[in-house]
Protein backbone atom coordinates (compact mmCIF):
# COMPACT_ATOMS: atom_id res chain seq x y z
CA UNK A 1 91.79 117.94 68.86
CA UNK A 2 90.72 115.96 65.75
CA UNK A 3 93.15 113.93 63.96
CA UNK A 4 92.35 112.17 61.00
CA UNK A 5 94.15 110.42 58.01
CA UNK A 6 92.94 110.89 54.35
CA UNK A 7 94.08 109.46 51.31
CA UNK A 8 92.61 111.93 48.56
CA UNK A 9 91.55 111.67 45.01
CA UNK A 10 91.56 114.74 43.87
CA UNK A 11 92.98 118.33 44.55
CA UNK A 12 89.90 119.51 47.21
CA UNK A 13 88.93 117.91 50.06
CA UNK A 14 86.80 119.15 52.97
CA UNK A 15 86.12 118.50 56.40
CA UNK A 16 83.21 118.34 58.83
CA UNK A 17 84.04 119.75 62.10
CA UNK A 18 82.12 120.09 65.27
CA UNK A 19 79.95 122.39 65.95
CA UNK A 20 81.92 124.16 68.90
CA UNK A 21 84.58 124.46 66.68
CA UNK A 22 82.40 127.01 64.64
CA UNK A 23 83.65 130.55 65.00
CA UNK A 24 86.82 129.58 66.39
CA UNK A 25 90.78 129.50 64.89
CA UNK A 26 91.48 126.30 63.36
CA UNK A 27 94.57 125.03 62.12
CA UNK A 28 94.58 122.94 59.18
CA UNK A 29 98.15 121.19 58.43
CA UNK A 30 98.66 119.04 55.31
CA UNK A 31 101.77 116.77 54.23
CA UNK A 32 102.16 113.60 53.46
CA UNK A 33 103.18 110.79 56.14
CA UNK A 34 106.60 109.43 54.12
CA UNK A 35 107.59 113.50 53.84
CA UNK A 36 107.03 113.81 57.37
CA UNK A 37 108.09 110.72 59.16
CA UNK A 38 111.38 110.30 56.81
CA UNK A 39 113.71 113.38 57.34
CA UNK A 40 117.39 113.16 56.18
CA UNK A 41 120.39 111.89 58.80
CA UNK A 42 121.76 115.25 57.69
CA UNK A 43 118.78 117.27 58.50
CA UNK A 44 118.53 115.63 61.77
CA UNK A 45 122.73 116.59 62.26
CA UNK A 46 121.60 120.42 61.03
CA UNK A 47 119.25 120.37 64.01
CA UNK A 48 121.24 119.32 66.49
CA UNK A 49 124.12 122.03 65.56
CA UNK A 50 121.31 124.61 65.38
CA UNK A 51 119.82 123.68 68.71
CA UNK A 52 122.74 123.87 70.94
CA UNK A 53 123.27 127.33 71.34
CA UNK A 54 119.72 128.23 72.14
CA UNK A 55 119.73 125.20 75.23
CA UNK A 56 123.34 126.03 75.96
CA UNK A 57 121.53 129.49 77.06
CA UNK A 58 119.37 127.49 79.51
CA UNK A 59 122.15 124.86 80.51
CA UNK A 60 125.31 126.71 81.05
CA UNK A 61 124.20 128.87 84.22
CA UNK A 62 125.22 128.73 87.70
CA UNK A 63 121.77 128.05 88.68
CA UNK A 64 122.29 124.35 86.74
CA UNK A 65 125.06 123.56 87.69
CA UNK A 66 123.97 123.48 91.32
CA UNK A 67 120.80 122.07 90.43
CA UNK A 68 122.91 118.97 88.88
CA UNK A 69 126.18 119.04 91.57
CA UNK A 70 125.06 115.88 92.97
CA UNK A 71 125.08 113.83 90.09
C-alpha cells in the first residue's frame, strides 16, 4: 500500500506507481483531511443507531451469551 499526502495546485494531479502495480486494480481515494477527520457529533449518533441492529444480529444469540456467562 502507498499512502501519500498532496497539497495540489491545480485541478490534475498524477501519480507514479510501481511497477508491479502495472496491470493491476488500483484504488484511488481523494478528500480532504479536515472533511475526513472532522465528522459531525450527530453523524457519529446516526451511526451508532444504524449500527446496532446489524451487531445485535451477531450479539444477541445463545451462542454469546455462553461465550460471555462468566463475566
Amino acid at each position: 500500500m502507498i499512502r501519500t499526502v498532496v497539497t495540489p495546485q491545480q485541478q490534475n494531479i498524477s501519480i507514479n506507481l510501481p511497477e508491479n502495480f502495472i496491470g493491476k486494480q488500483v484504488e484511488v481515494i481523494a478528500f480532504t483531511i479536515n472533511d475526513a477527520t472532522e465528522e459531525p457529533i450527530a453523524d457519529k449518533l446516526m451511526t451508532h443507531f444504524a449500527s446496532e441492529k446489524v451487531l445485535a444480529k451477531d450479539w444477541l444469540t445463545p451462542e454469546e451469551d455462553l461465550a460471555w456467562q462468566h463475566l
